[in-house]
PDB file of N, CA and C in Angstrom:
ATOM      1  N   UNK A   1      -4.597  -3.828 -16.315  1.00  0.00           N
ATOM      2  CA  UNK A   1      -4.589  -3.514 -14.891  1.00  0.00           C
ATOM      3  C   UNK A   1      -3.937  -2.146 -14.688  1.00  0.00           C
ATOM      4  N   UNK A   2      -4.662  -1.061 -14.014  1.00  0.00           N
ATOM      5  CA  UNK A   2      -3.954   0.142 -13.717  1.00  0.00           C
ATOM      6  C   UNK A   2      -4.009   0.209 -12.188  1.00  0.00           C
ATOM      7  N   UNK A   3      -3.142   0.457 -11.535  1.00  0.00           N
ATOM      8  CA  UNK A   3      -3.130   1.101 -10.184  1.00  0.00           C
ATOM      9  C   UNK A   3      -2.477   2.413  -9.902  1.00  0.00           C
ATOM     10  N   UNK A   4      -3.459   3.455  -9.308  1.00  0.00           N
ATOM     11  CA  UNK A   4      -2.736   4.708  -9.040  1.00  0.00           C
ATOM     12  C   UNK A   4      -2.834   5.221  -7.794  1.00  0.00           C
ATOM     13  N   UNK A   5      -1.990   5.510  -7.414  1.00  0.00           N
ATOM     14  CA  UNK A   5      -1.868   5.789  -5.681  1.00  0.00           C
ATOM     15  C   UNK A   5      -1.987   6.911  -5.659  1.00  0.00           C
ATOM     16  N   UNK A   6      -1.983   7.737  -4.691  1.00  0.00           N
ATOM     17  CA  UNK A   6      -2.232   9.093  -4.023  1.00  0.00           C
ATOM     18  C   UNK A   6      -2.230   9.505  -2.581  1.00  0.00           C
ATOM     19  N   UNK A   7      -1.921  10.303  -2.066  1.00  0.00           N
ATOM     20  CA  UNK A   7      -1.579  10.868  -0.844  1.00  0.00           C
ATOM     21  C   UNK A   7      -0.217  10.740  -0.215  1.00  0.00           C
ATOM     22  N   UNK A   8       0.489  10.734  -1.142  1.00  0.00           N
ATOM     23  CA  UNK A   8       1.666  11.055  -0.070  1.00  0.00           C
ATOM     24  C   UNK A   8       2.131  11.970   0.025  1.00  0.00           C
ATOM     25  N   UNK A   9       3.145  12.640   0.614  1.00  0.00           N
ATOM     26  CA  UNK A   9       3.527  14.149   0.948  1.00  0.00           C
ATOM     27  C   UNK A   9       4.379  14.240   2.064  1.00  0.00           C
ATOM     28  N   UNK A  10       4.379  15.221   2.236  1.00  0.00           N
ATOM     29  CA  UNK A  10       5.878  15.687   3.677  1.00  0.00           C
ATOM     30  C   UNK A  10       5.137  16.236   5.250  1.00  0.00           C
ATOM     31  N   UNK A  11       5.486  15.320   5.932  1.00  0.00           N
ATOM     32  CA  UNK A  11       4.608  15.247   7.095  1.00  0.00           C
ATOM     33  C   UNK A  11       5.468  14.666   8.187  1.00  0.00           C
ATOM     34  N   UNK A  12       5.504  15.642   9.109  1.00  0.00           N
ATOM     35  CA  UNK A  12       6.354  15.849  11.031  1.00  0.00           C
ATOM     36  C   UNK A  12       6.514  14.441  11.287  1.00  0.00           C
ATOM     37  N   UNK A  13       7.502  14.307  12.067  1.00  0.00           N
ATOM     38  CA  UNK A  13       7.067  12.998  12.576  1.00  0.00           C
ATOM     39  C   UNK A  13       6.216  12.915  13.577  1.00  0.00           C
ATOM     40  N   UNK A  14       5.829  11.651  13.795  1.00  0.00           N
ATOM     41  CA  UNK A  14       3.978  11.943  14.867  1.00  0.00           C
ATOM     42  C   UNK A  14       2.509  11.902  14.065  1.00  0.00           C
ATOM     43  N   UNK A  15       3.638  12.393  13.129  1.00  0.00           N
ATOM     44  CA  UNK A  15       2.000  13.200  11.976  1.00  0.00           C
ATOM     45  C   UNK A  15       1.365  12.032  10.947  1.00  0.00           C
ATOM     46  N   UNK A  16       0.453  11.969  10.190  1.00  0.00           N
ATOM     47  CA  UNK A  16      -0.378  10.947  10.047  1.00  0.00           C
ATOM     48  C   UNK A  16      -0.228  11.299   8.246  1.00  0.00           C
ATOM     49  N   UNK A  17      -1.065  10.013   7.962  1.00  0.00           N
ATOM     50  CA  UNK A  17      -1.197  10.189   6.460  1.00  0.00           C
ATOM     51  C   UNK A  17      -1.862   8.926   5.744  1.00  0.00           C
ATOM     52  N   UNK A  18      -2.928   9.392   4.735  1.00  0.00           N
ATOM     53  CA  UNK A  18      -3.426   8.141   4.341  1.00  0.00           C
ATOM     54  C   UNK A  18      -3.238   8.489   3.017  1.00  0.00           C
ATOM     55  N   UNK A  19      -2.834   7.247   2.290  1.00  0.00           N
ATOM     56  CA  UNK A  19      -2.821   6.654   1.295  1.00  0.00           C
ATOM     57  C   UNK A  19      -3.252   6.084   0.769  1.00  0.00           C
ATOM     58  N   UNK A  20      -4.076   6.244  -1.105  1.00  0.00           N
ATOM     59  CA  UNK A  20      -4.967   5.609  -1.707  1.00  0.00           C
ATOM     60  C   UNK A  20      -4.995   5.211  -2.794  1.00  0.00           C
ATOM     61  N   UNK A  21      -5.353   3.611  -2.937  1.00  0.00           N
ATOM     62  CA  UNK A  21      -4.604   3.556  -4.512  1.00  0.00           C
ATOM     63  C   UNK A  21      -6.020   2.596  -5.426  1.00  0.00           C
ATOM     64  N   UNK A  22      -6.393   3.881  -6.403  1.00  0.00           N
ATOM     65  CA  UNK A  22      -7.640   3.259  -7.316  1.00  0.00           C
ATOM     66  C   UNK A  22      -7.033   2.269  -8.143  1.00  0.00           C
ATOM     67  N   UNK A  23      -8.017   1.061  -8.292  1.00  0.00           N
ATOM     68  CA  UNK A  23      -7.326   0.131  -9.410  1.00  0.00           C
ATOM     69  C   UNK A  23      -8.808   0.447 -10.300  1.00  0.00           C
ATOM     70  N   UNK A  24      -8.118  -0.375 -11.658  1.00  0.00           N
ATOM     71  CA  UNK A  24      -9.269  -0.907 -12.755  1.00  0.00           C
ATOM     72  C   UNK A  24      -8.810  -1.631 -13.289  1.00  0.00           C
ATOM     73  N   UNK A  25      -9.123  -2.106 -14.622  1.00  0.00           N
ATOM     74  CA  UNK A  25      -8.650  -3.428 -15.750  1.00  0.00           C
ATOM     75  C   UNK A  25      -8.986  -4.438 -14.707  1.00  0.00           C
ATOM     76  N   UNK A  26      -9.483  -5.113 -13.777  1.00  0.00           N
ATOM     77  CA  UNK A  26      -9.692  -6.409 -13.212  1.00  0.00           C
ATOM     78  C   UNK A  26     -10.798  -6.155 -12.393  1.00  0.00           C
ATOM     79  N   UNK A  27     -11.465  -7.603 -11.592  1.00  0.00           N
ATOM     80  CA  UNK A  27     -12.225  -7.759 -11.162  1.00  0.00           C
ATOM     81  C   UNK A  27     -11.572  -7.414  -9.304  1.00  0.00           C
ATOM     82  N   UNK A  28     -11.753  -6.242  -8.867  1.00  0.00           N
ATOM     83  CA  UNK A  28     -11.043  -5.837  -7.789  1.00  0.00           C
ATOM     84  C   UNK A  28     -11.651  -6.848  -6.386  1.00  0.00           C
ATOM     85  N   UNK A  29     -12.587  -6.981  -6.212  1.00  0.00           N
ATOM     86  CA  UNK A  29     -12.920  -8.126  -5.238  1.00  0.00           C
ATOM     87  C   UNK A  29     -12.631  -8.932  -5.042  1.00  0.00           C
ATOM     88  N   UNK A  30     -11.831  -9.642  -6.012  1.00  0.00           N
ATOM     89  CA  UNK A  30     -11.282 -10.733  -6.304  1.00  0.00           C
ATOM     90  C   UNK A  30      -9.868 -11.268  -5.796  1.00  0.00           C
ATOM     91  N   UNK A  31      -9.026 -10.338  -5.749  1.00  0.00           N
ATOM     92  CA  UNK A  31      -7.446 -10.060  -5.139  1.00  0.00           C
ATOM     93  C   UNK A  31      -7.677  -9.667  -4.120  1.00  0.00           C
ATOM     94  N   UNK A  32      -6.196 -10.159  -3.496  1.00  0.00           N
ATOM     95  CA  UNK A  32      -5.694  -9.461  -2.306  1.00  0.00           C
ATOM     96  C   UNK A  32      -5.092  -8.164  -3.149  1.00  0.00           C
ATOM     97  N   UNK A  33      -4.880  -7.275  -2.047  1.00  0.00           N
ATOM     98  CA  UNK A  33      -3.624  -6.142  -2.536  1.00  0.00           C
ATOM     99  C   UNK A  33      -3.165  -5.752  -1.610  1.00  0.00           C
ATOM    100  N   UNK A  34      -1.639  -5.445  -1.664  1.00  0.00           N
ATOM    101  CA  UNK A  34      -0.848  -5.284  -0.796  1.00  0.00           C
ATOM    102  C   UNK A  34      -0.298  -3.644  -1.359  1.00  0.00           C
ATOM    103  N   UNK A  35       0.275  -3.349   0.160  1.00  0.00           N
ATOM    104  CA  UNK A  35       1.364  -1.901   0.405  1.00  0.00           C
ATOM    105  C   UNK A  35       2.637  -2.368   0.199  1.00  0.00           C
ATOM    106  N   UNK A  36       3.884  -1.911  -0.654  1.00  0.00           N
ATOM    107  CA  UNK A  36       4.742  -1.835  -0.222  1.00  0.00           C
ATOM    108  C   UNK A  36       5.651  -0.415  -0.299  1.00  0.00           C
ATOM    109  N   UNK A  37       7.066  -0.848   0.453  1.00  0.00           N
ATOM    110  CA  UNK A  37       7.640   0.342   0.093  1.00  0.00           C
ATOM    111  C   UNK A  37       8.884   0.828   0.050  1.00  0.00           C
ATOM    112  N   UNK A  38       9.471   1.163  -0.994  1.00  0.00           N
ATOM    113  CA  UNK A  38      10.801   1.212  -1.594  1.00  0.00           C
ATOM    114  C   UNK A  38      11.735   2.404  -0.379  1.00  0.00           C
ATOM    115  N   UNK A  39      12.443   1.986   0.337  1.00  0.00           N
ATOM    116  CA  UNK A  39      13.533   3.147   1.508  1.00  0.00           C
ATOM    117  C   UNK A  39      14.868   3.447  -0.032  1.00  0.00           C
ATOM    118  N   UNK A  40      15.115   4.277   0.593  1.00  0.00           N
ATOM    119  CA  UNK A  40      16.372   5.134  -0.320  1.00  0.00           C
ATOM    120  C   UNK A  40      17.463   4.096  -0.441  1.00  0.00           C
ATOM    121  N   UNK A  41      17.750   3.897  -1.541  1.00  0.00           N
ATOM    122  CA  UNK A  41      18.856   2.656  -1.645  1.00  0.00           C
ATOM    123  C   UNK A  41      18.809   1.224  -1.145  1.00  0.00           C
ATOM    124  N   UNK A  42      17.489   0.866  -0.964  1.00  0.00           N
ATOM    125  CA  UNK A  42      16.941  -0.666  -1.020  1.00  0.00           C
ATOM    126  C   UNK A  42      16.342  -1.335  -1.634  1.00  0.00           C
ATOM    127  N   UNK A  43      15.621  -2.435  -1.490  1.00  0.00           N
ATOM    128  CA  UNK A  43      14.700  -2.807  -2.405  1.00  0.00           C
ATOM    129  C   UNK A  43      13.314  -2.768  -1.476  1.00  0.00           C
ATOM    130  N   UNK A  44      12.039  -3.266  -2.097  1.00  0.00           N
ATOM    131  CA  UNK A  44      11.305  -3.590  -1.673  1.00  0.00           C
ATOM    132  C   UNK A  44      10.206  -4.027  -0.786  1.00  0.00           C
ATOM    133  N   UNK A  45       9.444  -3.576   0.178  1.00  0.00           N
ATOM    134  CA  UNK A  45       9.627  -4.326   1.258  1.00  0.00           C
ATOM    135  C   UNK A  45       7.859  -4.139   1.363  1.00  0.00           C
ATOM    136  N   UNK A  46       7.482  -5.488   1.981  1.00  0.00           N
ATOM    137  CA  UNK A  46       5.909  -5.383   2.111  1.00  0.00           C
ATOM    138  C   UNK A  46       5.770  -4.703   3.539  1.00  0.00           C
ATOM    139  N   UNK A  47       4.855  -3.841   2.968  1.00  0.00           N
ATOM    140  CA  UNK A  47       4.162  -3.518   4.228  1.00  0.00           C
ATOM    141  C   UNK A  47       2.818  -3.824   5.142  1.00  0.00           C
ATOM    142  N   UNK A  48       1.742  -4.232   4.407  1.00  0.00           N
ATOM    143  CA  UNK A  48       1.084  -4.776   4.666  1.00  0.00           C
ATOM    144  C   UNK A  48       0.135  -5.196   3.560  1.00  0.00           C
ATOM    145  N   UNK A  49      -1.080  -6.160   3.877  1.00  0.00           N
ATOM    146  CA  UNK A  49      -1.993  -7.099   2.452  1.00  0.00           C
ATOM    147  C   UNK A  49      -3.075  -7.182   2.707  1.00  0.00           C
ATOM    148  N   UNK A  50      -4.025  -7.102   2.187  1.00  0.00           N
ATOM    149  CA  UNK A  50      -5.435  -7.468   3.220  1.00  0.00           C
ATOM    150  C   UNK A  50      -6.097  -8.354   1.603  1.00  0.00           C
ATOM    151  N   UNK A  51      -7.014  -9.234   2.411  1.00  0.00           N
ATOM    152  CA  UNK A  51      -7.742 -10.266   1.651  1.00  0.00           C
ATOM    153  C   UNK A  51      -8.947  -9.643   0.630  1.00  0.00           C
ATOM    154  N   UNK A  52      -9.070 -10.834  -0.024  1.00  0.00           N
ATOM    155  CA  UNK A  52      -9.546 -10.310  -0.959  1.00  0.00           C
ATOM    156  C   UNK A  52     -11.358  -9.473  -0.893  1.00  0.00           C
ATOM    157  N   UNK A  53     -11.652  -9.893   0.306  1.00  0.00           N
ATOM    158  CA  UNK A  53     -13.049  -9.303   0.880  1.00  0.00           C
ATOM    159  C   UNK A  53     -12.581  -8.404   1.943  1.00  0.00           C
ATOM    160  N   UNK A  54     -11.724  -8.587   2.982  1.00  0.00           N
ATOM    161  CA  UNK A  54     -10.991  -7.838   3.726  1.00  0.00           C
ATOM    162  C   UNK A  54     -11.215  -7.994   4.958  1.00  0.00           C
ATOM    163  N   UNK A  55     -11.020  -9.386   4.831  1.00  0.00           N
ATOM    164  CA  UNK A  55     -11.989 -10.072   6.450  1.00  0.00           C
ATOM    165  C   UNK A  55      -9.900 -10.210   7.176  1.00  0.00           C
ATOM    166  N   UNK A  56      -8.953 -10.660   6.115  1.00  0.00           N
ATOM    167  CA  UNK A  56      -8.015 -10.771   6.614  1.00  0.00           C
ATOM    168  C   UNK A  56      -6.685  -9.141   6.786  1.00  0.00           C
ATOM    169  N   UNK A  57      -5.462  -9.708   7.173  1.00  0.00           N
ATOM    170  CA  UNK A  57      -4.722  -8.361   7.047  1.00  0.00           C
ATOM    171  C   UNK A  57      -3.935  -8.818   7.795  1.00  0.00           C
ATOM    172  N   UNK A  58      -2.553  -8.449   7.051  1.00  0.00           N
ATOM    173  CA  UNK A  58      -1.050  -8.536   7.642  1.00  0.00           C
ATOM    174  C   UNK A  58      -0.277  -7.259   7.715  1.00  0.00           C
ATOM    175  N   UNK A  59       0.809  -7.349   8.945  1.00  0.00           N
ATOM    176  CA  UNK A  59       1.528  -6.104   8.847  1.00  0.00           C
ATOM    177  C   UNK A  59       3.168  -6.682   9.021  1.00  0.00           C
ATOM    178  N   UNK A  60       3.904  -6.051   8.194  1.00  0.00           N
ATOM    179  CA  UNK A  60       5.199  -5.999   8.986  1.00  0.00           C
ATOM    180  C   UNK A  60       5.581  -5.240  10.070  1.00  0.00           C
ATOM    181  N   UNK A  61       6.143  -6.431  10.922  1.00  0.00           N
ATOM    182  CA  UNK A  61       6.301  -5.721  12.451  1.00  0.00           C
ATOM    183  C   UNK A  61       6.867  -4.242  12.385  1.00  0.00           C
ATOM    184  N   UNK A  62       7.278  -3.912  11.351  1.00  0.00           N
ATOM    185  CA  UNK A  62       7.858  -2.618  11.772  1.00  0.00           C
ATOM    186  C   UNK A  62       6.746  -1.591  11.743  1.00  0.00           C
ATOM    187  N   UNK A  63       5.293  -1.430  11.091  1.00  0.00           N
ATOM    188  CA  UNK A  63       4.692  -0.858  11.273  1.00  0.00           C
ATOM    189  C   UNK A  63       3.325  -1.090  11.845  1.00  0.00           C
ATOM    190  N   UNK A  64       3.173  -2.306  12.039  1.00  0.00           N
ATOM    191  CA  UNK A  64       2.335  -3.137  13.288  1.00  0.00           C
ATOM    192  C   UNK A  64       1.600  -1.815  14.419  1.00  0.00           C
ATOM    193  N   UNK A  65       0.663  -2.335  14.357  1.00  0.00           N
ATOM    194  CA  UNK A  65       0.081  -0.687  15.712  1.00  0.00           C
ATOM    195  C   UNK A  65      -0.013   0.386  15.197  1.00  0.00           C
ATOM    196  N   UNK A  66       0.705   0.705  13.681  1.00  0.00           N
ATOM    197  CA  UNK A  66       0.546   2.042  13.442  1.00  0.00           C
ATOM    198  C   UNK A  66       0.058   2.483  12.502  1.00  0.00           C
ATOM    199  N   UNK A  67       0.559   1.602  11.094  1.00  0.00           N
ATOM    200  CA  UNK A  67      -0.560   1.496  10.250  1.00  0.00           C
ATOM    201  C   UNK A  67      -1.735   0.593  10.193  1.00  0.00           C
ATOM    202  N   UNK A  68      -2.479   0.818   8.975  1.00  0.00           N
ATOM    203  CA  UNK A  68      -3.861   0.182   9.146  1.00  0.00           C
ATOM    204  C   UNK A  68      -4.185  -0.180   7.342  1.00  0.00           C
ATOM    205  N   UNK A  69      -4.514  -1.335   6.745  1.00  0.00           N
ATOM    206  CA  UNK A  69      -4.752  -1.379   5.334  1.00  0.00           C
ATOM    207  C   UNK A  69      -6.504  -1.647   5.708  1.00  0.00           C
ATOM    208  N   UNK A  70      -6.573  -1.007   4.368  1.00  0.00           N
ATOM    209  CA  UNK A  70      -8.346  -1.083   4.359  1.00  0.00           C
ATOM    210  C   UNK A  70      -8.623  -1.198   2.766  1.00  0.00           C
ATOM    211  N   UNK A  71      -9.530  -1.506   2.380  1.00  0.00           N
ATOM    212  CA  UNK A  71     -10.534  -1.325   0.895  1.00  0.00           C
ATOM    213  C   UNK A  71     -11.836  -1.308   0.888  1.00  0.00           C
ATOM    214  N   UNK A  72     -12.131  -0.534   0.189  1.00  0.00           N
ATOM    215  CA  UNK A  72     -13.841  -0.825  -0.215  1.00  0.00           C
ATOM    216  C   UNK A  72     -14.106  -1.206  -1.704  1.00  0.00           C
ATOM    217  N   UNK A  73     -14.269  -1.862  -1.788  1.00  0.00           N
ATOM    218  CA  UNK A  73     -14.652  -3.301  -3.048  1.00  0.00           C
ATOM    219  C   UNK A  73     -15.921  -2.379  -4.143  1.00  0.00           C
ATOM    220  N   UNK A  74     -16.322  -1.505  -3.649  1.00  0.00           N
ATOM    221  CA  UNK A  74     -17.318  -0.851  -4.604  1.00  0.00           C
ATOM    222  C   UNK A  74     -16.599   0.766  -5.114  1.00  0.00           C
ATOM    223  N   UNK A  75     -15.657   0.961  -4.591  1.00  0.00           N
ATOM    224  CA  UNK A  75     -15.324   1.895  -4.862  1.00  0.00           C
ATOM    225  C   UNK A  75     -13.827   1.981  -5.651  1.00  0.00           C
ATOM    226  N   UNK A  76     -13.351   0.265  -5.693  1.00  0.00           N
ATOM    227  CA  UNK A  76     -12.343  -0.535  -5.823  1.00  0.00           C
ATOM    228  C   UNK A  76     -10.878   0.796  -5.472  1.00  0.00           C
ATOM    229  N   UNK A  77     -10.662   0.650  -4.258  1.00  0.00           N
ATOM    230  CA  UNK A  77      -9.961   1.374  -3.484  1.00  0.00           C
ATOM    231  C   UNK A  77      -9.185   0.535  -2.611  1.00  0.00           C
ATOM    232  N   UNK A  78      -7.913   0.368  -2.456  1.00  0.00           N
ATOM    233  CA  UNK A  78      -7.446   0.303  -1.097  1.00  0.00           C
ATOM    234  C   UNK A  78      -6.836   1.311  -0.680  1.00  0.00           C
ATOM    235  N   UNK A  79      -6.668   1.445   0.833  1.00  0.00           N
ATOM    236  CA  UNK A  79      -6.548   2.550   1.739  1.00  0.00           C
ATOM    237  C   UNK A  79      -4.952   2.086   2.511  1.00  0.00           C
ATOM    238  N   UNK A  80      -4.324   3.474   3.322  1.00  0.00           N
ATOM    239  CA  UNK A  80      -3.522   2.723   3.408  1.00  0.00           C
ATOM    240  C   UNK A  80      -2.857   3.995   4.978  1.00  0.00           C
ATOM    241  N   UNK A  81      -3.919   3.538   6.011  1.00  0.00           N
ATOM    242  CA  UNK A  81      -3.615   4.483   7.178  1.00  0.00           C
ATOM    243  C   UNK A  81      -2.296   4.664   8.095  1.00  0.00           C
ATOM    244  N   UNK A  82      -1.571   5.531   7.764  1.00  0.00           N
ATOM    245  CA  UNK A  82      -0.238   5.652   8.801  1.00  0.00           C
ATOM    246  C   UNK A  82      -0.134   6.692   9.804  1.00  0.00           C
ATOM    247  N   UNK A  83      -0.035   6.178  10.895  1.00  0.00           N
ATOM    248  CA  UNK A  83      -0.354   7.121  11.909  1.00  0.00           C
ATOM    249  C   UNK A  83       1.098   7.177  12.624  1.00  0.00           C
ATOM    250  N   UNK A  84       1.166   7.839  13.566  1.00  0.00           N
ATOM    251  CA  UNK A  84       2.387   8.081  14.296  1.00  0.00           C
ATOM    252  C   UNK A  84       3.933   7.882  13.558  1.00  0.00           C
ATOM    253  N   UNK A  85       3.910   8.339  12.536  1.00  0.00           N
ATOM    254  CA  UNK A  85       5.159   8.244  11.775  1.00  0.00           C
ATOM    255  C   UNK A  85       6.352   8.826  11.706  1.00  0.00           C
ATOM    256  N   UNK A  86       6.975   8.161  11.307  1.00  0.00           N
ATOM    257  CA  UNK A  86       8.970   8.406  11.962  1.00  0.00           C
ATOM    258  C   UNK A  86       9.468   8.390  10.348  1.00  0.00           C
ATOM    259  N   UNK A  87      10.510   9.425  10.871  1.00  0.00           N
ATOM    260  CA  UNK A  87      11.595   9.317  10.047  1.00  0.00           C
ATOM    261  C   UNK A  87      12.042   7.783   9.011  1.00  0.00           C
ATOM    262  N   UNK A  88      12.279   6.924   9.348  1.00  0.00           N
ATOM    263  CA  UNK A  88      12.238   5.797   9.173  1.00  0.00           C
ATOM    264  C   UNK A  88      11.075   5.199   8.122  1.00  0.00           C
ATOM    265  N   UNK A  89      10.096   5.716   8.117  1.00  0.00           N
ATOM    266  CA  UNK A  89       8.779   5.460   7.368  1.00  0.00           C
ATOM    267  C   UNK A  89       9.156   6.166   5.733  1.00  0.00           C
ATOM    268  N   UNK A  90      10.308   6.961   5.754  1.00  0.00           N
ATOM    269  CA  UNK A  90       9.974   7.769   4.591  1.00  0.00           C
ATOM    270  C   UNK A  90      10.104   6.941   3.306  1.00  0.00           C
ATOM    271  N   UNK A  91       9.524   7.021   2.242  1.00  0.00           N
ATOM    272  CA  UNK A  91      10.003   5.958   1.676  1.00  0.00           C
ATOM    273  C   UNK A  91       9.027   6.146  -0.099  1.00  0.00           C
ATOM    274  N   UNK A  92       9.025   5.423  -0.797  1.00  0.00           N
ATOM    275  CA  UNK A  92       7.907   5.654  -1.680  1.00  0.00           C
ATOM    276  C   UNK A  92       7.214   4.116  -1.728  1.00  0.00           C
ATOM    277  N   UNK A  93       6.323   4.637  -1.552  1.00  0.00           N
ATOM    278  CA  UNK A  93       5.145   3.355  -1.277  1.00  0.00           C
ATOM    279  C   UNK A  93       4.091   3.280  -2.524  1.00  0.00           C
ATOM    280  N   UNK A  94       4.342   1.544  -2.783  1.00  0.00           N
ATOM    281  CA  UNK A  94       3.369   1.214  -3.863  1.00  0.00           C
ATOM    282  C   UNK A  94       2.730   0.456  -3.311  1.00  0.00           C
ATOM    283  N   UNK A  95       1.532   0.511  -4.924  1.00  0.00           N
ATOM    284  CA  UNK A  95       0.188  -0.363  -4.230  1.00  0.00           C
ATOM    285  C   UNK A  95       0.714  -1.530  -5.234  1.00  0.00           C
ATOM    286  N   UNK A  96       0.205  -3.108  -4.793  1.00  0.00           N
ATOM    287  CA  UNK A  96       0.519  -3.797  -5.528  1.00  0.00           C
ATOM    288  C   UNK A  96      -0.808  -4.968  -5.322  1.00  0.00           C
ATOM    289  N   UNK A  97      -1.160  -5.625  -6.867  1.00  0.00           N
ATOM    290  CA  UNK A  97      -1.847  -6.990  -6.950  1.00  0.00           C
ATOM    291  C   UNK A  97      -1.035  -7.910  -8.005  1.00  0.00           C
ATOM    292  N   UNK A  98      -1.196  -9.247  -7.028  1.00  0.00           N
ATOM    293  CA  UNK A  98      -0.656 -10.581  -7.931  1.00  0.00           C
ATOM    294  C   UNK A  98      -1.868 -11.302  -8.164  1.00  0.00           C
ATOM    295  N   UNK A  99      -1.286 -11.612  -9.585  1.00  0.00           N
ATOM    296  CA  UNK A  99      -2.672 -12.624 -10.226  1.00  0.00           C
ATOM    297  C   UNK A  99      -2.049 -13.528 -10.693  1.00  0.00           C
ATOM    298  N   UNK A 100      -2.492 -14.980 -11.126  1.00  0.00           N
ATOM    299  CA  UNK A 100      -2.418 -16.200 -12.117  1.00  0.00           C
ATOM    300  C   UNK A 100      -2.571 -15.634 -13.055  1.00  0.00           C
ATOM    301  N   UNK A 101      -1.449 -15.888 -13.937  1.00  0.00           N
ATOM    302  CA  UNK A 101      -2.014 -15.165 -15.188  1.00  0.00           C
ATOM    303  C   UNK A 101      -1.817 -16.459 -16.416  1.00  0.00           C
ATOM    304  N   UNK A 102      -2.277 -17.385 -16.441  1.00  0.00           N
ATOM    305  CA  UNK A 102      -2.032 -18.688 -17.560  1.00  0.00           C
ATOM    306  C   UNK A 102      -0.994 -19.474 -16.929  1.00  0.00           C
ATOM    307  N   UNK A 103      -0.942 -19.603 -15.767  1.00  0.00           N
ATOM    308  CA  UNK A 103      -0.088 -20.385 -14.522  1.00  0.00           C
ATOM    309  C   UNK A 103       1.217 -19.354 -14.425  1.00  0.00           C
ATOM    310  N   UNK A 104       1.402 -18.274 -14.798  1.00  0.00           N
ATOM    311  CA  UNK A 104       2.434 -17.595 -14.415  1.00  0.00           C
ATOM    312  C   UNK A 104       1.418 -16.341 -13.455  1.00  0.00           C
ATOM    313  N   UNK A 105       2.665 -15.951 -12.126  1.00  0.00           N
ATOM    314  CA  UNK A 105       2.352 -15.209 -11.428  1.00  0.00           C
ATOM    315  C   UNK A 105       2.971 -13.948 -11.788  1.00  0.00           C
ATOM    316  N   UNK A 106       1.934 -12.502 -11.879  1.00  0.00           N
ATOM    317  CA  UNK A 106       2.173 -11.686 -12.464  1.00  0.00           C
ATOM    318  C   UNK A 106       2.126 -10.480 -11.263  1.00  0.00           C
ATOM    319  N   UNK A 107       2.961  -9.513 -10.654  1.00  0.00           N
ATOM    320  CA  UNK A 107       2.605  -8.290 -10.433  1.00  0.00           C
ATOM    321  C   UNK A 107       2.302  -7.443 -11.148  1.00  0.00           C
ATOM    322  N   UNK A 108       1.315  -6.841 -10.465  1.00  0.00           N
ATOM    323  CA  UNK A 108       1.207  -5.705 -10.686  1.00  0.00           C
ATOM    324  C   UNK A 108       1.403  -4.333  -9.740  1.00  0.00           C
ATOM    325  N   UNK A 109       1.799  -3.229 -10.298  1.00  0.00           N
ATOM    326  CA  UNK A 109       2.412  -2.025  -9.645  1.00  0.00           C
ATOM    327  C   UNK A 109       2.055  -0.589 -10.346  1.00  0.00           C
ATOM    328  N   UNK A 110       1.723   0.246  -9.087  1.00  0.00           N
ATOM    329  CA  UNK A 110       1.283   1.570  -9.169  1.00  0.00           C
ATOM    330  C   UNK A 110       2.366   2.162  -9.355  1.00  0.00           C
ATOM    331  N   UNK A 111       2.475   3.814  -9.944  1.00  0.00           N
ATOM    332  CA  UNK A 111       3.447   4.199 -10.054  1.00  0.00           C
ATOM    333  C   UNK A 111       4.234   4.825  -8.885  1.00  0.00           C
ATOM    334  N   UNK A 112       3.544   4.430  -7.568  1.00  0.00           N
ATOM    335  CA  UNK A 112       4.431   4.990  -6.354  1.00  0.00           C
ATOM    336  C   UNK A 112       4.077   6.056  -6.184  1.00  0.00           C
ATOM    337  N   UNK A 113       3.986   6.753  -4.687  1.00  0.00           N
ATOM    338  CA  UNK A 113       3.785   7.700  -4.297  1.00  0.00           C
ATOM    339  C   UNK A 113       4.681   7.969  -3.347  1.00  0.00           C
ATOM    340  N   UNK A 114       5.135   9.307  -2.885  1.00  0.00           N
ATOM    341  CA  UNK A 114       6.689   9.563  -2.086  1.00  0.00           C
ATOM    342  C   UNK A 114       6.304  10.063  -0.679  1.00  0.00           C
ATOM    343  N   UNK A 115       6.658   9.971   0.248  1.00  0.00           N
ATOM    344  CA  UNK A 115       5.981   9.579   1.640  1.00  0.00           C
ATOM    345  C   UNK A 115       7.684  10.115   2.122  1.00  0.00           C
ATOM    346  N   UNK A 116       7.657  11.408   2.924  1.00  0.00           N
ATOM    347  CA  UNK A 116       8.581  11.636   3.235  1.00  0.00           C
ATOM    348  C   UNK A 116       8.424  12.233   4.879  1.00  0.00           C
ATOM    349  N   UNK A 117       8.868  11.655   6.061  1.00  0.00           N
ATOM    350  CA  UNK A 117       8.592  12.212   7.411  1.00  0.00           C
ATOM    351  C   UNK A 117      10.042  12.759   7.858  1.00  0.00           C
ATOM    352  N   UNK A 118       9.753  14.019   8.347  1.00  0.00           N
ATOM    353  CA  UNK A 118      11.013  15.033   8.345  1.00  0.00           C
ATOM    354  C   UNK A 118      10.378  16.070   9.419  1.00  0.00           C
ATOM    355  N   UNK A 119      10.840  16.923   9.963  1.00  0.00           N
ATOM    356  CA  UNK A 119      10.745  17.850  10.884  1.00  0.00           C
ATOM    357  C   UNK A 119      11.500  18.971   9.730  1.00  0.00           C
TER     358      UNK A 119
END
């Protein structure tokens, strides 16, 4: 399983940014995959998941209304739209899929991309 993200960068607050993270090694239609994203001296935190066709999709309230998760299953991509962004958003954001793996549940993780909103 590889996941590699892309697009992050240093961007106003207000200012927008999408994020994209190619997978391979698996059958990508198949999983959900989720955003998350590491703040300076915390751990972890989901940001949002969308289903494995992409009929579903969750957000944490904190970015609810502003971001947007998306994929296209042929291009095995998920997307990862942030719009109106704050200070608060800065953070490094991974892409992540969990699988069964012989009854153990396994993440998997991109190497992060750094997402920094600053004036």
């Amino acid at each position: 399983v590889q996941l590699v993200e892309s697009g992050g960068g240093l961007v106003q607050p207000g200012g927008s940014l999408r994020l994209s993270c190619a997978a391979s090694g698996f059958t990508f239609s198949m999983y959900a995959m989720s955003w998350y994203r590491q703040l300076p001296g915390k751990g972890r935190e989901l940001v949002a998941r969308i289903s494995s066709a992409g009929g579903s999709t969750n957000y944490a309230d904190s970015v609810k209304d502003r971001f947007t998760i998306s994929r296209d299953n042929a291009k095995n991509t998920v997307y990862l739209q942030m719009n109106s962004l704050k200070p608060e958003d800065t953070a490094v954001y991974y892409c992540n899929t969990r699988h069964l793996v012989i009854g153990n549940i396994i993440d998997y993780w991109g190497q992060g991309t750094q997402v920094t909103v600053s004036s």
